[in-house]
PDB file of N, CA and C in Angstrom:
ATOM      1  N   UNK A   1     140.484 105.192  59.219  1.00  0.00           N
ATOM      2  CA  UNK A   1     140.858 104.026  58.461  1.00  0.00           C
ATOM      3  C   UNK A   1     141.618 104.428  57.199  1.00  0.00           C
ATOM      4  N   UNK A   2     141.626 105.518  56.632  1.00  0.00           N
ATOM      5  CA  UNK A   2     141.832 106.240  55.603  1.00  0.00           C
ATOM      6  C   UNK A   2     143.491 106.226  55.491  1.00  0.00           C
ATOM      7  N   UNK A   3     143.773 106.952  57.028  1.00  0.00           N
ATOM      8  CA  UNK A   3     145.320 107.023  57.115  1.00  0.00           C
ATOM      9  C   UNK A   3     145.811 105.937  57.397  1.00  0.00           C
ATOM     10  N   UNK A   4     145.631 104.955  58.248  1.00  0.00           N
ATOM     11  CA  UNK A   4     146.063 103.248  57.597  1.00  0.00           C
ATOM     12  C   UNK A   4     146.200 102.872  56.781  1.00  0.00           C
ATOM     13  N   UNK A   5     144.911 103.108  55.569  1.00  0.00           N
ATOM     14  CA  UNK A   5     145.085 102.163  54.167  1.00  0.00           C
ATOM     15  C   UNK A   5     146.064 102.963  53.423  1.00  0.00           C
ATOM     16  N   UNK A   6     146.494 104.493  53.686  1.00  0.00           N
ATOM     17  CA  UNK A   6     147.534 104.869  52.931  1.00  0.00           C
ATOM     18  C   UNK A   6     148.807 104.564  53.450  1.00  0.00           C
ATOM     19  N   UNK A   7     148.969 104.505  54.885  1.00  0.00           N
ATOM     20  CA  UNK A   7     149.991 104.262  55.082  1.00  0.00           C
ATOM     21  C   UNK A   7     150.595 102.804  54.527  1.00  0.00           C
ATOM     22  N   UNK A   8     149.620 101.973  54.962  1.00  0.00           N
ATOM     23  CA  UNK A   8     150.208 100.351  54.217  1.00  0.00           C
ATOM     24  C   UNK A   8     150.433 100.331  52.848  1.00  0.00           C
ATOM     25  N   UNK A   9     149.505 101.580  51.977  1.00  0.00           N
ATOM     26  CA  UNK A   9     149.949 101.096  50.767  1.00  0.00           C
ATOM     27  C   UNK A   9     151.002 101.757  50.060  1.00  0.00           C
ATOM     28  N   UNK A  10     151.331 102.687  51.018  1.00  0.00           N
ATOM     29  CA  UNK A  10     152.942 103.181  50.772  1.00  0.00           C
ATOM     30  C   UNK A  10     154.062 102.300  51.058  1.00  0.00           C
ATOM     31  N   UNK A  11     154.068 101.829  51.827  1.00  0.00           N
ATOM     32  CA  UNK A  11     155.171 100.786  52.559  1.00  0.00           C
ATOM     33  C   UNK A  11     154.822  99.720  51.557  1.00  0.00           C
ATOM     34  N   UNK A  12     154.078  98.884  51.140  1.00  0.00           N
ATOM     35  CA  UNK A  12     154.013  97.863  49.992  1.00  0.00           C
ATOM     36  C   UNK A  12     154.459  98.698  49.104  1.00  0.00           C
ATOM     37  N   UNK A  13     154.322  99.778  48.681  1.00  0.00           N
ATOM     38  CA  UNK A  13     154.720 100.000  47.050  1.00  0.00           C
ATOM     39  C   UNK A  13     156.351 100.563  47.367  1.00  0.00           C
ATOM     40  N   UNK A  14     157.041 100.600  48.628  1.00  0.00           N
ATOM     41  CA  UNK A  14     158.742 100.912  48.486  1.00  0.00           C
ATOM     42  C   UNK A  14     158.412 102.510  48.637  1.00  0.00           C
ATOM     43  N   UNK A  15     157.945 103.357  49.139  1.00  0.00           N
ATOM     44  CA  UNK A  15     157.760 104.726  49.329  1.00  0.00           C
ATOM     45  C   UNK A  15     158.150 105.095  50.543  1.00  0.00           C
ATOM     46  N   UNK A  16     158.248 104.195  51.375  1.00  0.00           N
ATOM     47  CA  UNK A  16     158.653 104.594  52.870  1.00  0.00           C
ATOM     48  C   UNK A  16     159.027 103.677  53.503  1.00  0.00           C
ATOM     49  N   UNK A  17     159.708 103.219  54.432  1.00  0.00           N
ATOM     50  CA  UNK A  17     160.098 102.205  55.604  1.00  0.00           C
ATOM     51  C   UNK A  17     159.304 101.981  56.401  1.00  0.00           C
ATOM     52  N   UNK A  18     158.792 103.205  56.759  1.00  0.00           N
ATOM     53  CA  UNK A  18     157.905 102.931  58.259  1.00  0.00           C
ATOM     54  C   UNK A  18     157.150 104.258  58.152  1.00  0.00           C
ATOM     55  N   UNK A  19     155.543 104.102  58.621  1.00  0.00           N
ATOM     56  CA  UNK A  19     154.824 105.043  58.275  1.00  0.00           C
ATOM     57  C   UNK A  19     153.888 105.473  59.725  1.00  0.00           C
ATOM     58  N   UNK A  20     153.569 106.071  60.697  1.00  0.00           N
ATOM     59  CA  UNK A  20     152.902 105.908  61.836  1.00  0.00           C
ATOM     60  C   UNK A  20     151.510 106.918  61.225  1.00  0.00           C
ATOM     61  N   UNK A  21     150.846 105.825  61.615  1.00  0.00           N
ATOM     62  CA  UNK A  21     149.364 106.268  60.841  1.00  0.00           C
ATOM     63  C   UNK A  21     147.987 106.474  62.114  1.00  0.00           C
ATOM     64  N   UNK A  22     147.553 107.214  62.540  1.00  0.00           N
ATOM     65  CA  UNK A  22     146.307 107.250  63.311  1.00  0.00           C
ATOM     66  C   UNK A  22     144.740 107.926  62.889  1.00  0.00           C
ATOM     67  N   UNK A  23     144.212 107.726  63.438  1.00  0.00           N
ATOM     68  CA  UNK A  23     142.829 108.362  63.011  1.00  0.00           C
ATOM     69  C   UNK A  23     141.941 107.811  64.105  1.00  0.00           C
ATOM     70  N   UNK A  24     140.717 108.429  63.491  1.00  0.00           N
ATOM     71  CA  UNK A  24     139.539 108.670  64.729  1.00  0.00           C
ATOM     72  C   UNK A  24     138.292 108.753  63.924  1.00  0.00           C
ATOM     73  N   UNK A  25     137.281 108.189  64.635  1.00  0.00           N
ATOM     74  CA  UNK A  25     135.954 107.417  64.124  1.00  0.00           C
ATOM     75  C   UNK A  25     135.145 108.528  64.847  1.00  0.00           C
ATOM     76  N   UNK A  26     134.317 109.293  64.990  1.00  0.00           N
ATOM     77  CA  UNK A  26     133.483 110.382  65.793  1.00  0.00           C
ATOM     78  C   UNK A  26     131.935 110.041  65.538  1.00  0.00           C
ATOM     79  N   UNK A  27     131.365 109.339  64.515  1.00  0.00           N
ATOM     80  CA  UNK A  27     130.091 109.518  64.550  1.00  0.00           C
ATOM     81  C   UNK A  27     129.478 108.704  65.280  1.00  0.00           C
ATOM     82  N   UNK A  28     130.350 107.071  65.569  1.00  0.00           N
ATOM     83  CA  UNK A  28     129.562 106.714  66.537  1.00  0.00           C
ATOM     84  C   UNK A  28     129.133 106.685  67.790  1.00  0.00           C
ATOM     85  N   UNK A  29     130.323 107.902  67.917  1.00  0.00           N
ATOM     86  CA  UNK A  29     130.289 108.265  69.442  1.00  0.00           C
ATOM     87  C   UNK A  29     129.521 109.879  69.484  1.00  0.00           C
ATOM     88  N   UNK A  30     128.756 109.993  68.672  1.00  0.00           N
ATOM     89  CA  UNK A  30     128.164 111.409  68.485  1.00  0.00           C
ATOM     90  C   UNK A  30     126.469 111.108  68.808  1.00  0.00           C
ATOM     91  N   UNK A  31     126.726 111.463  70.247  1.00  0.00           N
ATOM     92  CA  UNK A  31     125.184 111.091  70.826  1.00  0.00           C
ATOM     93  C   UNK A  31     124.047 112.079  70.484  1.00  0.00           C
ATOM     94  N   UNK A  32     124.718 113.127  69.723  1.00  0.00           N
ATOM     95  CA  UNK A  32     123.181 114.438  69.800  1.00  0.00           C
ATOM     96  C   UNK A  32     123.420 114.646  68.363  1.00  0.00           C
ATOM     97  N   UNK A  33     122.698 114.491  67.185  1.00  0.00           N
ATOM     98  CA  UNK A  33     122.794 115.711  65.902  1.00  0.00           C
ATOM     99  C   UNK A  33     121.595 116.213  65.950  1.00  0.00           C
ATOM    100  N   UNK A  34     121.664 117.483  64.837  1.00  0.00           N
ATOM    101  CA  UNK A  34     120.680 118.323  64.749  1.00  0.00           C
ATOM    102  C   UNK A  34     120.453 118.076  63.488  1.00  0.00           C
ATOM    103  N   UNK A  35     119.654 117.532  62.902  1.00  0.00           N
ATOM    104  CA  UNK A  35     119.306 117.241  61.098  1.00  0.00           C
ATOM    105  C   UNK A  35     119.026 118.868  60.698  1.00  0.00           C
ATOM    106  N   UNK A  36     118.916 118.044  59.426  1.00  0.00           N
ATOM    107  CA  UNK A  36     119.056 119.894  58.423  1.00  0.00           C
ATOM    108  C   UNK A  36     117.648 120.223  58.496  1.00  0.00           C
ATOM    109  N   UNK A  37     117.787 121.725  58.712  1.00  0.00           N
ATOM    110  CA  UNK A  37     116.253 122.455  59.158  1.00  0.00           C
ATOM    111  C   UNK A  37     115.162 122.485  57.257  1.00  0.00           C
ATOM    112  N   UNK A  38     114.111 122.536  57.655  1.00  0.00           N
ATOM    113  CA  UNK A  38     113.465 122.524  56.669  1.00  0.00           C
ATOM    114  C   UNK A  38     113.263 123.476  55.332  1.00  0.00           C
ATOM    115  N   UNK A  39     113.041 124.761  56.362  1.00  0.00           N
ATOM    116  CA  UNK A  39     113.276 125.715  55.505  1.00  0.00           C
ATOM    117  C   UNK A  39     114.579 126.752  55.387  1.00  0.00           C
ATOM    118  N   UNK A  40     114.891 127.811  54.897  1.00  0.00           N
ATOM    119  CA  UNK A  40     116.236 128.605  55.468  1.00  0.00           C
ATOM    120  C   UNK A  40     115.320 129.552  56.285  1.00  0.00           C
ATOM    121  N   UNK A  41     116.143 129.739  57.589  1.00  0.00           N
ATOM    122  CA  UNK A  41     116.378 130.191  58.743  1.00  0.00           C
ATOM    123  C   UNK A  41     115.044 129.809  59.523  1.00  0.00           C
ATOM    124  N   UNK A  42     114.941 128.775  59.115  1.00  0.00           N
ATOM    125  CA  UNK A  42     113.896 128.170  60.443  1.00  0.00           C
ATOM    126  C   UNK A  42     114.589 128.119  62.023  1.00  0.00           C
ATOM    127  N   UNK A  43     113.696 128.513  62.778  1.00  0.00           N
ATOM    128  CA  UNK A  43     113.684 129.024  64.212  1.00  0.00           C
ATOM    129  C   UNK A  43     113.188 127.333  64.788  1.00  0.00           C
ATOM    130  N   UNK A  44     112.968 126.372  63.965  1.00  0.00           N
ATOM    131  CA  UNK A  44     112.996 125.017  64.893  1.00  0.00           C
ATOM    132  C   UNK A  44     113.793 124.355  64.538  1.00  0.00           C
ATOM    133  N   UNK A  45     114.679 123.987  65.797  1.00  0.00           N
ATOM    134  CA  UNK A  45     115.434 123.485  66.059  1.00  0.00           C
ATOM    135  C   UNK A  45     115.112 121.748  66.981  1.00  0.00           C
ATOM    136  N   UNK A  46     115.435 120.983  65.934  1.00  0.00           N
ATOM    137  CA  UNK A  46     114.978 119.118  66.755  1.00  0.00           C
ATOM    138  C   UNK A  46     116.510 118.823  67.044  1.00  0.00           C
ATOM    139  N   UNK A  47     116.476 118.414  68.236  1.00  0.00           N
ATOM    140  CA  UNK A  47     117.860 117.470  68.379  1.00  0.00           C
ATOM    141  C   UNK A  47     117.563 116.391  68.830  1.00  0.00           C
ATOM    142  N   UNK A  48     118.492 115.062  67.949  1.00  0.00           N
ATOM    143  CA  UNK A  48     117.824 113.452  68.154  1.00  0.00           C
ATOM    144  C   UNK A  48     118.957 112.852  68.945  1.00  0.00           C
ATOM    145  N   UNK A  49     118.594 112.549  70.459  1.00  0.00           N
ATOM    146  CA  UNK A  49     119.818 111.928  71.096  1.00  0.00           C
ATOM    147  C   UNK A  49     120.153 110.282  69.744  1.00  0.00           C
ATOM    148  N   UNK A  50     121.095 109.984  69.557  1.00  0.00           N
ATOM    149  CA  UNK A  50     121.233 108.788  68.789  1.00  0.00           C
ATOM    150  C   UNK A  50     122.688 107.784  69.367  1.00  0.00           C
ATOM    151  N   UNK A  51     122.288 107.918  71.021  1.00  0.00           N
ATOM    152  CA  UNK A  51     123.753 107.115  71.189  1.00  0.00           C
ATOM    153  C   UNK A  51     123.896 105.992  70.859  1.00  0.00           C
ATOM    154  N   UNK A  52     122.858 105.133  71.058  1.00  0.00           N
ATOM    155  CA  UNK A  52     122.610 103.802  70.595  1.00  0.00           C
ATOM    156  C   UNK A  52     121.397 103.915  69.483  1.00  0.00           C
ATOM    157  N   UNK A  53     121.541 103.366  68.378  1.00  0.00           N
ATOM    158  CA  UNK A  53     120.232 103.567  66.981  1.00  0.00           C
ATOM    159  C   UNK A  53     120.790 104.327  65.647  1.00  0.00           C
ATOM    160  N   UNK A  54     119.421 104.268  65.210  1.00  0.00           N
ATOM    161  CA  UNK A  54     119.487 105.229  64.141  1.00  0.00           C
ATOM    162  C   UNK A  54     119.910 106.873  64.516  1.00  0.00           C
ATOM    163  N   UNK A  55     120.141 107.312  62.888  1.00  0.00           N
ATOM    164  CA  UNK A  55     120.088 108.709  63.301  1.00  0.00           C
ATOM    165  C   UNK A  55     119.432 109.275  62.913  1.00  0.00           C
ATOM    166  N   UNK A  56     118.780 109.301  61.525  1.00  0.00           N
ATOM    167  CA  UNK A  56     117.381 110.059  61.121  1.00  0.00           C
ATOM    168  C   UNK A  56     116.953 108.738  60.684  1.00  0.00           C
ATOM    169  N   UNK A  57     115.618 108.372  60.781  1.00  0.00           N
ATOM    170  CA  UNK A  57     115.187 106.557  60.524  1.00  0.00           C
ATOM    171  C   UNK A  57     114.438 107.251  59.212  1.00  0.00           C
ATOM    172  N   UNK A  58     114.015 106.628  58.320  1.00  0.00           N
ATOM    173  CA  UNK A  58     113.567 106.009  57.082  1.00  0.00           C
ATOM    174  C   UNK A  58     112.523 105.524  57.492  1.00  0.00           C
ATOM    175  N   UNK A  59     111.318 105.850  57.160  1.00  0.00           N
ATOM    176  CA  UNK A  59     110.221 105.028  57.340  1.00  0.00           C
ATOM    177  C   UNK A  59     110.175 104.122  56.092  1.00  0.00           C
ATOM    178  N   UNK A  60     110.685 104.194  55.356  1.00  0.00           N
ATOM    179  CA  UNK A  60     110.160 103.163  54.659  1.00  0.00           C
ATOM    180  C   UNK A  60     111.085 101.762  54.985  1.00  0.00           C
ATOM    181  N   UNK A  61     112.629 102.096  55.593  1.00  0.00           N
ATOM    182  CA  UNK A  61     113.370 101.273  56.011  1.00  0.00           C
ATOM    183  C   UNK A  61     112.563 100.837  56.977  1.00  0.00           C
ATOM    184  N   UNK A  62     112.123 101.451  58.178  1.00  0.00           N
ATOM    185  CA  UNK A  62     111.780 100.871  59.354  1.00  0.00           C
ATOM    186  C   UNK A  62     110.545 100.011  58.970  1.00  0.00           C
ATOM    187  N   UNK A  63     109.955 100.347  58.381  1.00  0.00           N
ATOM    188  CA  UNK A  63     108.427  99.501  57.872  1.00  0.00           C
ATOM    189  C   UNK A  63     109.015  98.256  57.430  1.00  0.00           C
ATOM    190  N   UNK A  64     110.101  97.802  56.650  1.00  0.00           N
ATOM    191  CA  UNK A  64     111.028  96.866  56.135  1.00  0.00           C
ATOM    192  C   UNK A  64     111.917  95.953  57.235  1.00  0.00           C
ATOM    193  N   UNK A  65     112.566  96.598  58.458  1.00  0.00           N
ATOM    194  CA  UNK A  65     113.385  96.368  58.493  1.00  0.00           C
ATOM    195  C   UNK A  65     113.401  96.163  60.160  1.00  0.00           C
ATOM    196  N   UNK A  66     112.651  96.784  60.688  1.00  0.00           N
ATOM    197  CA  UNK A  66     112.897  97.711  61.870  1.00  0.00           C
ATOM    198  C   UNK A  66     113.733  99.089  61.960  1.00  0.00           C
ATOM    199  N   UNK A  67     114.436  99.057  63.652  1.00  0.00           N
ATOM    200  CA  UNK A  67     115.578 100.156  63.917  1.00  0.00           C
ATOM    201  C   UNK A  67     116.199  99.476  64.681  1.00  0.00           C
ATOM    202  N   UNK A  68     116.320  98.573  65.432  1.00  0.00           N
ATOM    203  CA  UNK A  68     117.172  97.729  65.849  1.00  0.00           C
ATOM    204  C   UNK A  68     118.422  98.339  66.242  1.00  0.00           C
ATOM    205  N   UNK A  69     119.183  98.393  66.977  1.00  0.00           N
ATOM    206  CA  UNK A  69     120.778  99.059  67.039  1.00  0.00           C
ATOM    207  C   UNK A  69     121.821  97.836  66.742  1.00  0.00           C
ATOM    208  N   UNK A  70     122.929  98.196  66.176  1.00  0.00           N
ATOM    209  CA  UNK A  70     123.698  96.845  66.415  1.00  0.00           C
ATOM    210  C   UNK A  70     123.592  96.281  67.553  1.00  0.00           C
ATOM    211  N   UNK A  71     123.632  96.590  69.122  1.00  0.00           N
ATOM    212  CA  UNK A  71     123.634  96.030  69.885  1.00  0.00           C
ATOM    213  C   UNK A  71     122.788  95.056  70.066  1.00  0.00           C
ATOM    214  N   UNK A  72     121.278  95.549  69.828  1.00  0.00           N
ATOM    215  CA  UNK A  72     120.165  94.677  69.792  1.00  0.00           C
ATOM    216  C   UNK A  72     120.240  93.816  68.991  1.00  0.00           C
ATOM    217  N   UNK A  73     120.602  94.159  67.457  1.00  0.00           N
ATOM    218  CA  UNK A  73     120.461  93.070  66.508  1.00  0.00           C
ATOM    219  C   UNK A  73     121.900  91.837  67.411  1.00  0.00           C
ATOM    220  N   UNK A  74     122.486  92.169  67.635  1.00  0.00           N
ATOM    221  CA  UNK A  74     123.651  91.420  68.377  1.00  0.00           C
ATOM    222  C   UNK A  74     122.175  90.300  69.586  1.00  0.00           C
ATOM    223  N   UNK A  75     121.975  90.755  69.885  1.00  0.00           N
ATOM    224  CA  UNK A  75     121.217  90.404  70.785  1.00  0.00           C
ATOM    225  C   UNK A  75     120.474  89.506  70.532  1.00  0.00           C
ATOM    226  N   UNK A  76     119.273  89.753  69.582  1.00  0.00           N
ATOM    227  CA  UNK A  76     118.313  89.315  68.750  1.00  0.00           C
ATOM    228  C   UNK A  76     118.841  87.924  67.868  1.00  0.00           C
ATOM    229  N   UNK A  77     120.044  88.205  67.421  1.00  0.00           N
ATOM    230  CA  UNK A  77     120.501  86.679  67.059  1.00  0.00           C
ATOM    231  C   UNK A  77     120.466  86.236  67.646  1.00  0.00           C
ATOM    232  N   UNK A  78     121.601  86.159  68.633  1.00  0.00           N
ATOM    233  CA  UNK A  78     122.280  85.151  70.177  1.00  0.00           C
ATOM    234  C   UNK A  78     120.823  84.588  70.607  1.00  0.00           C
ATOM    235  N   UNK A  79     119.933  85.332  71.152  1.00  0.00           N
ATOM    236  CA  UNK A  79     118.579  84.861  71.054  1.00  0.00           C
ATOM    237  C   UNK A  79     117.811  84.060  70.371  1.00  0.00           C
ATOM    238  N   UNK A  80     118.050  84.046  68.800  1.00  0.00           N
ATOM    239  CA  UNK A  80     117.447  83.344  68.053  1.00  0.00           C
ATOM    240  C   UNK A  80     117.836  81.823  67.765  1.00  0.00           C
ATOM    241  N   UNK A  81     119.230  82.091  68.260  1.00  0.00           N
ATOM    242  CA  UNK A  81     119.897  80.215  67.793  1.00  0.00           C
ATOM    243  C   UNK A  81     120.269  79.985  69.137  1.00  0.00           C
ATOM    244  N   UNK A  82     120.189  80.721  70.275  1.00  0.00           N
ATOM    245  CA  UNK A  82     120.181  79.936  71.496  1.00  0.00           C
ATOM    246  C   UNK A  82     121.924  79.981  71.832  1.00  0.00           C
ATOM    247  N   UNK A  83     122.329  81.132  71.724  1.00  0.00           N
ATOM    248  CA  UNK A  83     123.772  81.109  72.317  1.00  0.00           C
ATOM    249  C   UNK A  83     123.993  82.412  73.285  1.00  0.00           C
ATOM    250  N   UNK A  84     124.711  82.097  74.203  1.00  0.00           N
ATOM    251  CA  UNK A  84     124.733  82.345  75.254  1.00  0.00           C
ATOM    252  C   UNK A  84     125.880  83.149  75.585  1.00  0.00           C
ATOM    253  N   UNK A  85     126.141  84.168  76.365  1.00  0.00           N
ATOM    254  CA  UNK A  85     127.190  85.090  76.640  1.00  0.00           C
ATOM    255  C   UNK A  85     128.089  84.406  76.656  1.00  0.00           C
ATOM    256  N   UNK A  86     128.245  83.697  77.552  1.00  0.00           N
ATOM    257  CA  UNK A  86     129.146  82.676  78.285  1.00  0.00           C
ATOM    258  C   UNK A  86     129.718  82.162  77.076  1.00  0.00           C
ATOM    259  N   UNK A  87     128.617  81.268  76.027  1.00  0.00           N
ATOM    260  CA  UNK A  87     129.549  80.674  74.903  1.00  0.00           C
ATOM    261  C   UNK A  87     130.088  81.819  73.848  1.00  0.00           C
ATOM    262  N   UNK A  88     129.794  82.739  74.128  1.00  0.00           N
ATOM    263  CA  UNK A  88     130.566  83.966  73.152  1.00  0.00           C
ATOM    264  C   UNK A  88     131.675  84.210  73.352  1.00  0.00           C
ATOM    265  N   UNK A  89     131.744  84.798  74.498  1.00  0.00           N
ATOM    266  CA  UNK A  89     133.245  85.113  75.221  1.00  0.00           C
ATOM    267  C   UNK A  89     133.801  83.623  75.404  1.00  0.00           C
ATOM    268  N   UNK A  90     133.500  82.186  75.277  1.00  0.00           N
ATOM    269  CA  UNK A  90     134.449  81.164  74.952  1.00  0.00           C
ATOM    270  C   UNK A  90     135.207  81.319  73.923  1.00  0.00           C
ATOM    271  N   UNK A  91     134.495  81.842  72.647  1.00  0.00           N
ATOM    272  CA  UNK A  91     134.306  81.813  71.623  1.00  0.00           C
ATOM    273  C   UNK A  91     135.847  82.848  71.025  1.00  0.00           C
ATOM    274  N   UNK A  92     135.566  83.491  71.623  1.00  0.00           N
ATOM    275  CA  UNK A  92     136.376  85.084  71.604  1.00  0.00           C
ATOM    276  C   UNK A  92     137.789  84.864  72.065  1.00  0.00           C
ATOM    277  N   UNK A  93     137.584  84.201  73.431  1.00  0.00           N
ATOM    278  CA  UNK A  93     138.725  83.814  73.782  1.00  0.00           C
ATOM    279  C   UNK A  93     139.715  83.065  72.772  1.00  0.00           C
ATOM    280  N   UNK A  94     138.873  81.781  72.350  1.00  0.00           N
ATOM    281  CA  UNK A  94     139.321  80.569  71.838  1.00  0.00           C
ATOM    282  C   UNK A  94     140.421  81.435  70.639  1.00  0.00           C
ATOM    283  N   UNK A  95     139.278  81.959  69.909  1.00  0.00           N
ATOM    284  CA  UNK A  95     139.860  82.746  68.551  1.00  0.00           C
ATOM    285  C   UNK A  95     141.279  83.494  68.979  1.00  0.00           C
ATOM    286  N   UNK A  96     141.161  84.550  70.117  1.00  0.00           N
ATOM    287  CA  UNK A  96     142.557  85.531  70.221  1.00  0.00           C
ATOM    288  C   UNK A  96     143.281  84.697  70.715  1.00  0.00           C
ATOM    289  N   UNK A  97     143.235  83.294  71.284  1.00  0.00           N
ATOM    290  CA  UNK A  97     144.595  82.930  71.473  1.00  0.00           C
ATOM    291  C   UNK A  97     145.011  82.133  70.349  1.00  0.00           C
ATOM    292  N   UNK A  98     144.200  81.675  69.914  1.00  0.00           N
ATOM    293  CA  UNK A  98     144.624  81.338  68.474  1.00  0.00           C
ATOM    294  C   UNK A  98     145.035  82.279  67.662  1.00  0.00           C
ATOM    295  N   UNK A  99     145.065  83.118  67.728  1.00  0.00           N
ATOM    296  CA  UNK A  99     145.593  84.344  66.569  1.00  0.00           C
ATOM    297  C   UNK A  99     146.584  84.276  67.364  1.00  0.00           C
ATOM    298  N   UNK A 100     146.831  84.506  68.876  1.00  0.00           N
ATOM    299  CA  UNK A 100     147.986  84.950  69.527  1.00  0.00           C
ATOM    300  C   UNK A 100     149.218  84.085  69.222  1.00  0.00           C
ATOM    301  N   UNK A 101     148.872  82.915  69.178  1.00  0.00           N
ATOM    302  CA  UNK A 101     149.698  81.909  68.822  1.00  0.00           C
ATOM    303  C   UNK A 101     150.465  81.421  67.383  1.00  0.00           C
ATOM    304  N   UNK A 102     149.332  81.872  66.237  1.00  0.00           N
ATOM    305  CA  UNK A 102     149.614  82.082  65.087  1.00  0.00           C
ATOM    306  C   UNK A 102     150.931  82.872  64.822  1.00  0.00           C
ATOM    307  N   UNK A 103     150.709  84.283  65.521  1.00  0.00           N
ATOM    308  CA  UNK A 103     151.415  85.125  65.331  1.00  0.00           C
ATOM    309  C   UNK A 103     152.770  85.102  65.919  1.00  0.00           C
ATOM    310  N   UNK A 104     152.731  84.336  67.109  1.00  0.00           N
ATOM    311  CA  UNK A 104     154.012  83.850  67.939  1.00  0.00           C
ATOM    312  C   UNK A 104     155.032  83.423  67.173  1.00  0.00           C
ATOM    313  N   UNK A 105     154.068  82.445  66.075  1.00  0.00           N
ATOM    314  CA  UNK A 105     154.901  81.011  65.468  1.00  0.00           C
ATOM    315  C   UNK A 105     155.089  81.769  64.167  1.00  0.00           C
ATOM    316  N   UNK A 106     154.730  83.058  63.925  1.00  0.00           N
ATOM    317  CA  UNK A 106     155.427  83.192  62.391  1.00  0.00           C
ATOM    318  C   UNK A 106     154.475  83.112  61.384  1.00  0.00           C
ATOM    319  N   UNK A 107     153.453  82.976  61.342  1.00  0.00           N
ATOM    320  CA  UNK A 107     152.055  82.584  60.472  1.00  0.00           C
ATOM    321  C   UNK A 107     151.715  83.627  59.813  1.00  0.00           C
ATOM    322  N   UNK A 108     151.731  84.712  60.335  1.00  0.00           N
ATOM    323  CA  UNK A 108     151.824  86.143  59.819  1.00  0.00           C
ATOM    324  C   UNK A 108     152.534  87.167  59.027  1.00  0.00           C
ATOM    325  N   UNK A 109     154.090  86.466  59.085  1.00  0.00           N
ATOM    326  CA  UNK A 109     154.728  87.256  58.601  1.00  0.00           C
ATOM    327  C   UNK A 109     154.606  87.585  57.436  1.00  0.00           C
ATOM    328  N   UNK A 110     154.863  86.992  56.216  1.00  0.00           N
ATOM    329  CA  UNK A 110     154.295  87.163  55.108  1.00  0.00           C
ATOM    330  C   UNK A 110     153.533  88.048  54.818  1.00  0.00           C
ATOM    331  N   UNK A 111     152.542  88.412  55.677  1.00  0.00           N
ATOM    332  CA  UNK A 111     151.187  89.138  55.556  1.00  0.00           C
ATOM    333  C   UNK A 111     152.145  90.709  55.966  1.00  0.00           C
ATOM    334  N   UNK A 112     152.694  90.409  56.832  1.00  0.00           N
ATOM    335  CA  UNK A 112     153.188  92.303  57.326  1.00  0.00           C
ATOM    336  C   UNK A 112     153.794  93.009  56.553  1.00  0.00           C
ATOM    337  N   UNK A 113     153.190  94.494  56.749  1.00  0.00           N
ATOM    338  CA  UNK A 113     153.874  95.154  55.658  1.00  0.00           C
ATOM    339  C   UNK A 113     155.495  95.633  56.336  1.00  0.00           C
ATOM    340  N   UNK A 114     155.253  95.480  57.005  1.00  0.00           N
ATOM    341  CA  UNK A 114     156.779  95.947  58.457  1.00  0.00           C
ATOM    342  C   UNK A 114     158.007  94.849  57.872  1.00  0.00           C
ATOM    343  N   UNK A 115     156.994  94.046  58.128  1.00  0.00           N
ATOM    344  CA  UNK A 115     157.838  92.738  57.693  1.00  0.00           C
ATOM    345  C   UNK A 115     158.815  92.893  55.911  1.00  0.00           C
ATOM    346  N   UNK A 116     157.678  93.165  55.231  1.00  0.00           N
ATOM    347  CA  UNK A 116     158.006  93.259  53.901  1.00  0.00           C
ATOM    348  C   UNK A 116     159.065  94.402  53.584  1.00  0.00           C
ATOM    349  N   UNK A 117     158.713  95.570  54.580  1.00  0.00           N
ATOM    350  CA  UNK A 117     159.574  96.564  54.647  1.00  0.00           C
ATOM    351  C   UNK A 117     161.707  96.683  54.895  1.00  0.00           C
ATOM    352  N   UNK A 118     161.149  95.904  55.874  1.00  0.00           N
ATOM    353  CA  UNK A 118     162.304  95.195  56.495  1.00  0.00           C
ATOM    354  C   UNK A 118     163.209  94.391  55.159  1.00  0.00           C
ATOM    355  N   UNK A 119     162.946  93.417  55.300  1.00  0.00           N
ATOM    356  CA  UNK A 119     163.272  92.243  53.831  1.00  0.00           C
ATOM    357  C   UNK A 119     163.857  93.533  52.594  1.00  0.00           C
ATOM    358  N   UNK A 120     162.917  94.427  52.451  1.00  0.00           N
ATOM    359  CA  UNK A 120     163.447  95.267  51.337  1.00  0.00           C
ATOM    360  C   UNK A 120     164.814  96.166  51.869  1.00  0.00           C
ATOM    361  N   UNK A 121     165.088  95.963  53.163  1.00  0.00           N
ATOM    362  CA  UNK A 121     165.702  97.057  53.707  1.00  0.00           C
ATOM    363  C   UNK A 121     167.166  95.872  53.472  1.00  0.00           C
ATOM    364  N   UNK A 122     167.277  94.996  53.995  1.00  0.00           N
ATOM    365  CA  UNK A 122     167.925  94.051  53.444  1.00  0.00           C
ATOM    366  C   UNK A 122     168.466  93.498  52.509  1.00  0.00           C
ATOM    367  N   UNK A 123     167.771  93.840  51.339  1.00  0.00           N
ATOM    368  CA  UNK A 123     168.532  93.324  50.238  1.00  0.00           C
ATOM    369  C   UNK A 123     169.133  94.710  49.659  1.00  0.00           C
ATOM    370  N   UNK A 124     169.080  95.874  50.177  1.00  0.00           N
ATOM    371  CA  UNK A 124     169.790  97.007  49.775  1.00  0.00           C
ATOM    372  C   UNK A 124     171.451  97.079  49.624  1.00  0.00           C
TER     373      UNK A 124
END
């Protein structure tokens, strides 16, 4: 996210035209860590699968809070007010074609930094 927010905020401030920005998220896809050993050169070694959850839990959080995963807490709502897959993905739908359409008609432009880029390239 890092190299996005710099790239956009180069292109708003007139530093560049066009900036191609990528990056990569790893921890939530990091199903095994090994927490820090207790003492130096301790010979035990714990590894906590954490594909879905916490990664080292907090008891005092969990006593508070639970451990819940996003997924579950995802869950645990929809459950609680009585909504239904089915009306989610309505839901989802409804929204991206509404954005899709927004964006068709021009609603956006303003907002782009491409856009803004451009316009500056123009009045040169």
């Amino acid at each position: 996210m890092d190299a996005v927010l710099t790239a956009a905020r180069a292109i708003a401030a007139g530093e560049v035209e066009l900036m191609l920005a990528d990056g990569v998220e790893s921890m939530s896809r990091a199903p095994f860590v090994l927490p820090k050993a207790e003492t130096a050169f301790s010979r035990h070694a714990e590894v906590h699968d954490t594909t879905v959850g916490w990664r080292f839990v907090n008891p005092a959080m969990q006593a508070a809070y639970g451990t819940d995963s996003m997924p579950q807490t995802a869950q645990n709502v929809a459950d609680d007010y009585g909504i239904s897959r089915e009306a989610q993905d309505a839901m989802a739908l409804a929204s991206q074609s509404k954005a899709a359409a927004a964006q068709t008609r021009g609603r956006f432009a303003r907002r782009s930094h491409l856009s803004r880029s451009r316009r500056r390239r123009a009045r040169r």
